[in-house]
C-alpha atoms as a PDB file:
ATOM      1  CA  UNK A   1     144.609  70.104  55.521  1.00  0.00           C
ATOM      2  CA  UNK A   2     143.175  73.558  55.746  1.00  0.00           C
ATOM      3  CA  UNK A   3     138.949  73.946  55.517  1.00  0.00           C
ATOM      4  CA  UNK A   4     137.631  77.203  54.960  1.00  0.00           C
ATOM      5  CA  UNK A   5     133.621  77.695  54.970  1.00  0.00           C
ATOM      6  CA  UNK A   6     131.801  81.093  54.077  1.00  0.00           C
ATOM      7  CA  UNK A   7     128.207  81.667  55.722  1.00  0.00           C
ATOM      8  CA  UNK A   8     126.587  84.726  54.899  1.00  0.00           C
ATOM      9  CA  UNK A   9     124.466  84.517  58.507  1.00  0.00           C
ATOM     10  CA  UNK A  10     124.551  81.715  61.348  1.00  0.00           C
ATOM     11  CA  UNK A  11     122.019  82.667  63.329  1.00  0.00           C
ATOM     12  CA  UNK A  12     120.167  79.861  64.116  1.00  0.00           C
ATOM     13  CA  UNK A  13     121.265  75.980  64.418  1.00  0.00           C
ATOM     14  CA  UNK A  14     119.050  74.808  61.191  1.00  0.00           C
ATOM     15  CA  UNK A  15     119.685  74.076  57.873  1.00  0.00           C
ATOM     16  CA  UNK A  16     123.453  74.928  56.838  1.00  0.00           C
ATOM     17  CA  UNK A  17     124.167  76.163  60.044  1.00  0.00           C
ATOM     18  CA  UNK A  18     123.093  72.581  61.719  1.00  0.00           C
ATOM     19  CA  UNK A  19     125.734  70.780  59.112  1.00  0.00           C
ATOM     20  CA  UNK A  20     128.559  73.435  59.334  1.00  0.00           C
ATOM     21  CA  UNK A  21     128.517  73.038  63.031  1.00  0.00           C
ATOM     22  CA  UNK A  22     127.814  68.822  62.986  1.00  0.00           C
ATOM     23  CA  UNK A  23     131.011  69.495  60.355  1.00  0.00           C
ATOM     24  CA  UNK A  24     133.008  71.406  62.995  1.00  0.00           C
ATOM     25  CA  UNK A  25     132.222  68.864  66.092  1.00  0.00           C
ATOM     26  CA  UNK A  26     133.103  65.770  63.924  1.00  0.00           C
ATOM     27  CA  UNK A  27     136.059  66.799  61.933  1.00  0.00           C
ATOM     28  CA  UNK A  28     139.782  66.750  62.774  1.00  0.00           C
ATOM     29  CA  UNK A  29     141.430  69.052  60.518  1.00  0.00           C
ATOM     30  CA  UNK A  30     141.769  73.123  60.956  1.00  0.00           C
ATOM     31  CA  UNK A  31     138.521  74.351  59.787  1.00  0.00           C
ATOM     32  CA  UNK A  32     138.177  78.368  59.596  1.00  0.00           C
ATOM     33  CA  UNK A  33     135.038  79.711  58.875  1.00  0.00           C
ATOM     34  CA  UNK A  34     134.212  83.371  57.897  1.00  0.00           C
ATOM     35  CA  UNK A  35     130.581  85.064  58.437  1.00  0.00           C
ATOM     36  CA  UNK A  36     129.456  88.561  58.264  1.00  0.00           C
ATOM     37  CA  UNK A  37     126.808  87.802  61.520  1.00  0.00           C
ATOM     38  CA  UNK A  38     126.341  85.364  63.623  1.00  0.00           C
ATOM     39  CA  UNK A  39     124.606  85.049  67.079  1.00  0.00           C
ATOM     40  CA  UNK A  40     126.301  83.941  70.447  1.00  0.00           C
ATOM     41  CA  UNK A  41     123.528  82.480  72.098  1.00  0.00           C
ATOM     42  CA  UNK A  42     123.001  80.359  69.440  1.00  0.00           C
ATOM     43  CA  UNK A  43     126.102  78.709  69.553  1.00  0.00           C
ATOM     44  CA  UNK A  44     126.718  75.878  72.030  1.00  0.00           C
ATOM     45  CA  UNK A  45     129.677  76.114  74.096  1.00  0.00           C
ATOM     46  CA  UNK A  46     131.061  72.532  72.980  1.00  0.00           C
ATOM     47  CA  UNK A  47     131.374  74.288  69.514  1.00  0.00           C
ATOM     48  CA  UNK A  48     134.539  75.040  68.135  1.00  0.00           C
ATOM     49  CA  UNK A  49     133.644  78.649  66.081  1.00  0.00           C
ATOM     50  CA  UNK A  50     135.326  81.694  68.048  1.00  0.00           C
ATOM     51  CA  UNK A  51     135.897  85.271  67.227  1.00  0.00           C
END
């Protein structure tokens, strides 16, 4: 199964962003997930987003 999430910004870890990434550490299926900004720092380096 293919998951696809849409975030207009993730640019801090609160909120949505806190349960898109929680989503992405836990899950085991293909997730892709499409933003128009986001903010390298913010994201940890166990996280699974990349360009």
């Amino acid at each position: 199964m293919r998951i696809l999430f849409f975030h207009p910004f993730i640019n801090c870890k609160g909120g949505s962003e806190r349960v898109i990434l929680g989503f992405l550490k836990n899950t085991k299926y293909k997730v892709d997930v499409y933003t128009y900004q986001y903010d390298k720092k913010t994201l940890s380096k166990n996280s699974k987003i990349s360009r």
